[in-house]
C-alpha atoms as a PDB file:
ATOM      1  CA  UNK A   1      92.253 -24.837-101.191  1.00  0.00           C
ATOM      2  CA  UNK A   2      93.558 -24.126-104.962  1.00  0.00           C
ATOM      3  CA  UNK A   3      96.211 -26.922-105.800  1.00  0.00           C
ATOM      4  CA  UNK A   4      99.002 -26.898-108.525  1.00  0.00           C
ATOM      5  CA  UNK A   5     100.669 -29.733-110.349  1.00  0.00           C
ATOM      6  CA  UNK A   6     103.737 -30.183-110.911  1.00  0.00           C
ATOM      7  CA  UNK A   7     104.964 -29.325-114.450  1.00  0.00           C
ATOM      8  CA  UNK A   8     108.879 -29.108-114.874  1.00  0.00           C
ATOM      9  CA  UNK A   9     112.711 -28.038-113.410  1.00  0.00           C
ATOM     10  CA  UNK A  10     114.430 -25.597-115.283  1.00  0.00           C
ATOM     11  CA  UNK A  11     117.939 -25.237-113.608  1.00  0.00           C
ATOM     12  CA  UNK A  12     119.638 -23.614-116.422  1.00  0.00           C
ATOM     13  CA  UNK A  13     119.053 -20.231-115.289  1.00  0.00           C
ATOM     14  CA  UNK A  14     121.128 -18.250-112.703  1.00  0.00           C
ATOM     15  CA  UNK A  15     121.091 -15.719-109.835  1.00  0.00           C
ATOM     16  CA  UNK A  16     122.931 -12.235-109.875  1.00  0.00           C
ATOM     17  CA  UNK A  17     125.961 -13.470-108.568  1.00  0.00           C
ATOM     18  CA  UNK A  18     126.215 -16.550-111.240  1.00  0.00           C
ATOM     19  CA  UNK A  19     125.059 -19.377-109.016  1.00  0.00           C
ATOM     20  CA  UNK A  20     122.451 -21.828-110.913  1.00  0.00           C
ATOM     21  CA  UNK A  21     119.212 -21.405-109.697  1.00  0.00           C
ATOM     22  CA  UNK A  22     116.591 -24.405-109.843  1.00  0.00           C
ATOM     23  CA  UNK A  23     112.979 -22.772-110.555  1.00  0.00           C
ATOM     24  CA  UNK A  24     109.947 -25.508-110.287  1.00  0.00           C
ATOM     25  CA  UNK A  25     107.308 -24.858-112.685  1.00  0.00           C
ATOM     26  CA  UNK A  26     103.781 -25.720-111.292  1.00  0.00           C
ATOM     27  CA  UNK A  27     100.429 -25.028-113.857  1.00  0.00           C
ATOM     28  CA  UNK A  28      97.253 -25.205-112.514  1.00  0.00           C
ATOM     29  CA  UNK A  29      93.768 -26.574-114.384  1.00  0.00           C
ATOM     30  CA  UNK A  30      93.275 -23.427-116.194  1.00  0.00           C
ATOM     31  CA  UNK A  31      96.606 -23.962-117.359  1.00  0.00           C
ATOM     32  CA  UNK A  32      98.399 -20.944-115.286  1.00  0.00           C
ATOM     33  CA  UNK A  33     102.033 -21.605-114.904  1.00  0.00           C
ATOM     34  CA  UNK A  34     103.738 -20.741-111.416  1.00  0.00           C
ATOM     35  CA  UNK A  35     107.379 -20.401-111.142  1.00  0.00           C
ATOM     36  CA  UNK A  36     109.248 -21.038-107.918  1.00  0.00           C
ATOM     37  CA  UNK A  37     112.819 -20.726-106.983  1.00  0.00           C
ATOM     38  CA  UNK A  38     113.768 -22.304-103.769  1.00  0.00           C
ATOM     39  CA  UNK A  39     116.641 -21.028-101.620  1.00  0.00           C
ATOM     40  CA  UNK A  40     119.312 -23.902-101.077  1.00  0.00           C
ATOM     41  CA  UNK A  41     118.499 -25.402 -97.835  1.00  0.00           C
ATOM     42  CA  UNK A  42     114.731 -25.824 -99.138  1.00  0.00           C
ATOM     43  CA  UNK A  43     116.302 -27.871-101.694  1.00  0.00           C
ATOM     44  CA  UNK A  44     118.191 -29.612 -99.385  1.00  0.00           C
ATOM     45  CA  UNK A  45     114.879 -30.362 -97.320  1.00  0.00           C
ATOM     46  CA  UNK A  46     112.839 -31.700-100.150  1.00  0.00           C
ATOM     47  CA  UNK A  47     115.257 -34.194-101.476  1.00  0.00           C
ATOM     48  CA  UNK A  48     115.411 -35.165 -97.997  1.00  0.00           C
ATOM     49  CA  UNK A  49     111.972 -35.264 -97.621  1.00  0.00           C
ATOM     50  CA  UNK A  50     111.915 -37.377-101.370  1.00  0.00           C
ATOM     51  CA  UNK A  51     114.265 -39.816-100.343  1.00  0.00           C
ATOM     52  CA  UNK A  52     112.176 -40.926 -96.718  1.00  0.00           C
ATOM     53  CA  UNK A  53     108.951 -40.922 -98.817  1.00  0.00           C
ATOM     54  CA  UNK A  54     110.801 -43.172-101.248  1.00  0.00           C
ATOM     55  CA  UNK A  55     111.827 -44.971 -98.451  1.00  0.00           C
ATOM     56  CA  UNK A  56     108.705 -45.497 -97.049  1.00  0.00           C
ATOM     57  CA  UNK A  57     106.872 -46.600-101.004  1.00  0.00           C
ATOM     58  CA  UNK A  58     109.920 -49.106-100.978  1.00  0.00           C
ATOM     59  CA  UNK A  59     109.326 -50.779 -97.514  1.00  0.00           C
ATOM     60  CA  UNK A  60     105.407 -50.030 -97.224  1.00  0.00           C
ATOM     61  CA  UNK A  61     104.480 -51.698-100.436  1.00  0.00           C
ATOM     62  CA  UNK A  62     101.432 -53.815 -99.762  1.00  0.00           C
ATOM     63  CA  UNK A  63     100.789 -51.579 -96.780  1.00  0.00           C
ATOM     64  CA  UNK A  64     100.101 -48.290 -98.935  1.00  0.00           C
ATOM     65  CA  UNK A  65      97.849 -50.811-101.042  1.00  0.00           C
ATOM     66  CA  UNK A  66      96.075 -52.102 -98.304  1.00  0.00           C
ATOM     67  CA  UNK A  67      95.351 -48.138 -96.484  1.00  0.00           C
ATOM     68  CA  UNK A  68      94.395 -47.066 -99.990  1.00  0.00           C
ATOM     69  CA  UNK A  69      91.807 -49.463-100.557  1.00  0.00           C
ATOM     70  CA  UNK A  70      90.466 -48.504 -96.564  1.00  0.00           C
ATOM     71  CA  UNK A  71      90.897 -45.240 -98.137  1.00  0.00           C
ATOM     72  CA  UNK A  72      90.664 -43.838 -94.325  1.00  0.00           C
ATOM     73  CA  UNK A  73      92.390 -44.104 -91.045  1.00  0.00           C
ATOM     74  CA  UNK A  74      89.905 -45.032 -88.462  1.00  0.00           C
ATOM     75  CA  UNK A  75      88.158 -42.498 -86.265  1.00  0.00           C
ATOM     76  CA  UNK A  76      89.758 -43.700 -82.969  1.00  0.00           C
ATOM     77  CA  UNK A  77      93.478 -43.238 -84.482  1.00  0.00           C
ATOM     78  CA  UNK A  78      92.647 -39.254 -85.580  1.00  0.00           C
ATOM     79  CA  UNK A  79      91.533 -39.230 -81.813  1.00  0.00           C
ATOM     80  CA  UNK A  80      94.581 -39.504 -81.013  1.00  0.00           C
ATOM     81  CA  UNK A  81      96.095 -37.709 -83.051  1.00  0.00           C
ATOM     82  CA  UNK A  82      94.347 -34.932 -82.644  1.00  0.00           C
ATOM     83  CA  UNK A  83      95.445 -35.042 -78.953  1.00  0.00           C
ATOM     84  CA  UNK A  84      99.227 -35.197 -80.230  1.00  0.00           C
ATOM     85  CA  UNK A  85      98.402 -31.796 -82.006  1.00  0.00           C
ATOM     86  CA  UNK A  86      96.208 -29.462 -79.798  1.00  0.00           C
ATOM     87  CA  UNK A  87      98.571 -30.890 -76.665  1.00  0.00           C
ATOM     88  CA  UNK A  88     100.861 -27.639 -75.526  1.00  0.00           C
ATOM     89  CA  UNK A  89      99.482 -26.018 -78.712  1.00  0.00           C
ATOM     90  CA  UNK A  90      98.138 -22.593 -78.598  1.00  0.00           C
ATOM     91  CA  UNK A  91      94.723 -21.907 -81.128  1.00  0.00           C
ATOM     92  CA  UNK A  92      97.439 -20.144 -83.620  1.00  0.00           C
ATOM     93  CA  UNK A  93      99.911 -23.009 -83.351  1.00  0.00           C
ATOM     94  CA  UNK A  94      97.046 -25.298 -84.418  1.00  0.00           C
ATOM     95  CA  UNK A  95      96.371 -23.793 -87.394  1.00  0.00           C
ATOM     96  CA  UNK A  96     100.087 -23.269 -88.025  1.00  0.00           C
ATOM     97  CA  UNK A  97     100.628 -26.570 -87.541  1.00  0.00           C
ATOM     98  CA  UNK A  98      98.138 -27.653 -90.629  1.00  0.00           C
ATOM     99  CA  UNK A  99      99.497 -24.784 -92.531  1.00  0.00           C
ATOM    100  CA  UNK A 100     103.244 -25.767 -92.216  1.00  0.00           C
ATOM    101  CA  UNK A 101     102.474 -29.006 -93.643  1.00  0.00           C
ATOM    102  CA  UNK A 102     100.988 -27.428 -96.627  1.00  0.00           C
ATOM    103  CA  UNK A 103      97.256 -27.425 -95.652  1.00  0.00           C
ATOM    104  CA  UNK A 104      94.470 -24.459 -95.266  1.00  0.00           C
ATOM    105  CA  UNK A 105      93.592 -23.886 -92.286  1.00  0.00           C
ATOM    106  CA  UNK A 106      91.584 -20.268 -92.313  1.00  0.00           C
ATOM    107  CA  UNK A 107      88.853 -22.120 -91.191  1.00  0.00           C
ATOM    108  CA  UNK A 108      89.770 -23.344 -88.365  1.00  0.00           C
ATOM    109  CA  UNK A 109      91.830 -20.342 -87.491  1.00  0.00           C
ATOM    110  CA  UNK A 110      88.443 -18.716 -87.691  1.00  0.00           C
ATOM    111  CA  UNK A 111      86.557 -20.564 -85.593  1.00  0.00           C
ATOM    112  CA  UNK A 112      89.531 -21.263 -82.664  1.00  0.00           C
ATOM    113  CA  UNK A 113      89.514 -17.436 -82.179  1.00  0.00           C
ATOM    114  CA  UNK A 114      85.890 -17.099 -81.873  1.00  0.00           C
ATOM    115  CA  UNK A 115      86.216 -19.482 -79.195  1.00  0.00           C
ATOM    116  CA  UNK A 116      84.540 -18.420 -75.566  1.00  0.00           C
ATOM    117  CA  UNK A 117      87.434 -16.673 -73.995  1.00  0.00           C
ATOM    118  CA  UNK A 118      85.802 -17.669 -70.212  1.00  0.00           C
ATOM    119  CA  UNK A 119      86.307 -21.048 -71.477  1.00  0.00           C
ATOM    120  CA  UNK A 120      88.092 -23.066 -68.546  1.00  0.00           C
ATOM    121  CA  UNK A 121      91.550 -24.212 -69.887  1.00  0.00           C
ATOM    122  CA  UNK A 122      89.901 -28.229 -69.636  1.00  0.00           C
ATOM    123  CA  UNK A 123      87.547 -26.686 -72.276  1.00  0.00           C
ATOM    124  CA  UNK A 124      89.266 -24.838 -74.274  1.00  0.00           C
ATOM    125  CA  UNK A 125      91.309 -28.148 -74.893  1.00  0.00           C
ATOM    126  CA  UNK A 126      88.992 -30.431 -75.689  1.00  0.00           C
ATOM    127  CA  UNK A 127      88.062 -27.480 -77.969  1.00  0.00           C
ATOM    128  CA  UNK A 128      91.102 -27.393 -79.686  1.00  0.00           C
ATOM    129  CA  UNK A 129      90.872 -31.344 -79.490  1.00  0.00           C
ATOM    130  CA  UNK A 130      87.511 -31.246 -81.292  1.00  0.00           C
ATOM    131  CA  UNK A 131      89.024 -28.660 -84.221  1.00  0.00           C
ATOM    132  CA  UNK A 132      91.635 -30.782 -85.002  1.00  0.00           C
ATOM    133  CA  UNK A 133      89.812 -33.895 -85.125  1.00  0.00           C
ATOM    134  CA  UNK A 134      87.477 -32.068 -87.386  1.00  0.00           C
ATOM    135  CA  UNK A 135      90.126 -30.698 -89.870  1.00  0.00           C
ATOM    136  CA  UNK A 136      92.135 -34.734 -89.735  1.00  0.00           C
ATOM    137  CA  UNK A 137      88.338 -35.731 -90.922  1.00  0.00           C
ATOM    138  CA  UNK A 138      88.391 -33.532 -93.536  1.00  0.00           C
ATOM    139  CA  UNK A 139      91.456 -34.408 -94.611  1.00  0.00           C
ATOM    140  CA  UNK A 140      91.221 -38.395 -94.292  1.00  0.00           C
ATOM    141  CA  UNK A 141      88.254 -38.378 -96.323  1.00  0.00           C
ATOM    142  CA  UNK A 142      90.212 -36.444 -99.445  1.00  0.00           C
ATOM    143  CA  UNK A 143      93.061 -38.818 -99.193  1.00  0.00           C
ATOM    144  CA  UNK A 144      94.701 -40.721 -96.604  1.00  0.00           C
ATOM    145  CA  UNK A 145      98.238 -39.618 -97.400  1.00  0.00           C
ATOM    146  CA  UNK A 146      97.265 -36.533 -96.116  1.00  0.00           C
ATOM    147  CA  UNK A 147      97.193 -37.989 -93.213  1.00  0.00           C
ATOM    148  CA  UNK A 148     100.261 -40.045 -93.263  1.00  0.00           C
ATOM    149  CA  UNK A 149     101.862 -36.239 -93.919  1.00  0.00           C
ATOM    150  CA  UNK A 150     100.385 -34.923 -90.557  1.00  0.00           C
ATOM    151  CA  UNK A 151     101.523 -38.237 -88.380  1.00  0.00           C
ATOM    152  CA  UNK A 152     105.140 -37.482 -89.476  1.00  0.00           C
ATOM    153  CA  UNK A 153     105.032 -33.863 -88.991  1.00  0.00           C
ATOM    154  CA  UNK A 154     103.896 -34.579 -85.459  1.00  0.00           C
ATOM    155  CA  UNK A 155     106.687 -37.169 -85.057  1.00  0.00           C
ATOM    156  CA  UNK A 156     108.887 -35.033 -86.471  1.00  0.00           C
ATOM    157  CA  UNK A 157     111.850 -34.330 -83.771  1.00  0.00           C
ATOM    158  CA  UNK A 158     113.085 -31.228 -85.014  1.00  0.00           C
ATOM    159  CA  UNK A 159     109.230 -30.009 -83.279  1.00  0.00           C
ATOM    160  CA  UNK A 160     110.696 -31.000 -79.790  1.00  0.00           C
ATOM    161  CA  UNK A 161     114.129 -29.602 -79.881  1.00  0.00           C
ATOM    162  CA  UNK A 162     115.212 -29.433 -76.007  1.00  0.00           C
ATOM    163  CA  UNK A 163     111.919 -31.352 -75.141  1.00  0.00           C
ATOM    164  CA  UNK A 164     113.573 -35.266 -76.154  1.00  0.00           C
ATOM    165  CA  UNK A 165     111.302 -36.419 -73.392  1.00  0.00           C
ATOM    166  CA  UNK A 166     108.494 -35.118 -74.807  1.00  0.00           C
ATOM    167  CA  UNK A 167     108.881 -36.352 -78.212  1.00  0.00           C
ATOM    168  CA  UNK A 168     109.655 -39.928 -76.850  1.00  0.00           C
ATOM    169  CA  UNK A 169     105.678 -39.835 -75.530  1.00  0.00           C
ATOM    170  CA  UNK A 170     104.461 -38.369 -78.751  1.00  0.00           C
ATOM    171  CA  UNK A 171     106.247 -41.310 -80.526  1.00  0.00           C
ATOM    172  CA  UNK A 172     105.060 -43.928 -78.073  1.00  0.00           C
ATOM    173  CA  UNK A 173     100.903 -42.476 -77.806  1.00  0.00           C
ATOM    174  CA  UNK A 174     101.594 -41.934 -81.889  1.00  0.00           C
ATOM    175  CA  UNK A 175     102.702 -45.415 -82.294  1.00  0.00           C
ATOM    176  CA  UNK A 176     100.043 -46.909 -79.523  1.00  0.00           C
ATOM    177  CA  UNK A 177      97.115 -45.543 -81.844  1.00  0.00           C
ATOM    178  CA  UNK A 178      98.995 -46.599 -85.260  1.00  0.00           C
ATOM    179  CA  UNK A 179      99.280 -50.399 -84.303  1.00  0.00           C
ATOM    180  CA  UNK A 180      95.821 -50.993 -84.702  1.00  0.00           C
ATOM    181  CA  UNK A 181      96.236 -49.724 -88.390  1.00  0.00           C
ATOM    182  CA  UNK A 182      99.663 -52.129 -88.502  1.00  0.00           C
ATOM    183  CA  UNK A 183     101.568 -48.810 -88.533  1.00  0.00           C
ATOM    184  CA  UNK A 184     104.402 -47.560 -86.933  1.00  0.00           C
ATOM    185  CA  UNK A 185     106.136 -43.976 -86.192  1.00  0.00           C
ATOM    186  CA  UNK A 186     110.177 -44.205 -86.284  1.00  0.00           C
ATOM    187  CA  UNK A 187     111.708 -41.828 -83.919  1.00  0.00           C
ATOM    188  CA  UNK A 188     113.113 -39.784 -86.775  1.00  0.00           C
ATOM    189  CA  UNK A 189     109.320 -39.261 -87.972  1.00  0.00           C
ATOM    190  CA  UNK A 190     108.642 -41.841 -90.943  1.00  0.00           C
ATOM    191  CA  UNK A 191     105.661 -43.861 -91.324  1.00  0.00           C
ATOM    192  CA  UNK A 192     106.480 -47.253 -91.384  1.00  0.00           C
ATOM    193  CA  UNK A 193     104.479 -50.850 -91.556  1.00  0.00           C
ATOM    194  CA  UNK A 194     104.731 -53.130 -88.931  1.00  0.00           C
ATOM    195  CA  UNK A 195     106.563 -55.686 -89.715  1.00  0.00           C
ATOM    196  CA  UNK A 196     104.971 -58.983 -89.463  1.00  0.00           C
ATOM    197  CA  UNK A 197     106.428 -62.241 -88.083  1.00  0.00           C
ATOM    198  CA  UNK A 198     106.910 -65.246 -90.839  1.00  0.00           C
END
């Protein structure tokens, strides 16, 4: 996976009809600039997404300090959470899920469809169980924010619209596994410390 860095916001531009556009200029280590121009509502989404991970620097302090010097969640917590993610997920939805939240995923794509298709469906879980796990690994041991990214995706509630119910037990076996990291899961998907008496 090729990363960019951010570089600058030009918003003096415009589109054909006048409106001000707001291109983000990334540049990667060979010094390649990228331009992109969101559409409105992915504006809209980011500073939303800005202000919860602002949010959650603000109130999680000490706790950000505390995982970063772990530097990893512990295995029995990406157990879990790779049971939140395969659960009711097809092999594509998997690796869609990973992707959505901005991470590679050919791999696994890759080896989830070379899976045995006389695989009973209690197999081809744990399957899908075992992938995940494997690519939360992967991703915990390059940074644990990573992480962090994948717990609130999975919390998220706009991935259960209709299904409240089954959101409210993704929150509760999210927030079961989390406590042993003195973490919590809000039900509108941020990542919160647990708050500790005195």
């Amino acid at each position: 996976m090729k990363r960019v860095f951010f570089d600058k916001i030009d918003s003096v531009g415009t589109f054909p009809d006048n409106r001000i556009k707001m291109d983000i200029i990334f540049q990667d280590s060979n010094g390649n600039e990228y331009v992109w121009t969101p559409k409105w509502e992915e504006v809209m989404s980011i500073y939303a997404e800005s202000e919860r991970v602002e949010e959650m620097n603000l109130a999680g302090g000490e706790w950000l300090e505390e995982l970063k010097e772990k530097k990893q969640f512990s295995d029995e917590v990406l157990d879990e959470l790779a049971e939140v993610i395969a659960d009711g997920r097809s092999t594509d939805e998997i690796a869609d899920f990973f992707e959505i939240v901005g991470f590679d995923a050919d791999e696994m794509r890759y080896n989830l469809s070379h899976d045995d298709p006389l695989r009973s469906k209690a197999e081809g879980h744990s399957n899908r169980v075992y992938f995940a796990k494997e690519k939360l690994q992967e991703l915990n041991s390059e940074d644990y924010r990573y992480v962090v990214q994948i717990v609130q995706k999975a919390a998220d509630p706009k991935q259960y619209i209709g299904e409240q119910e089954k959101h409210q037990e993704v929150v509760e076996k999210l927030n079961t596994a989390l406590e042993f990291e003195n973490l919590r899961v809000t039900e509108d998907g941020r990542v919160l410390p647990i708050e500790k008496d005195g």
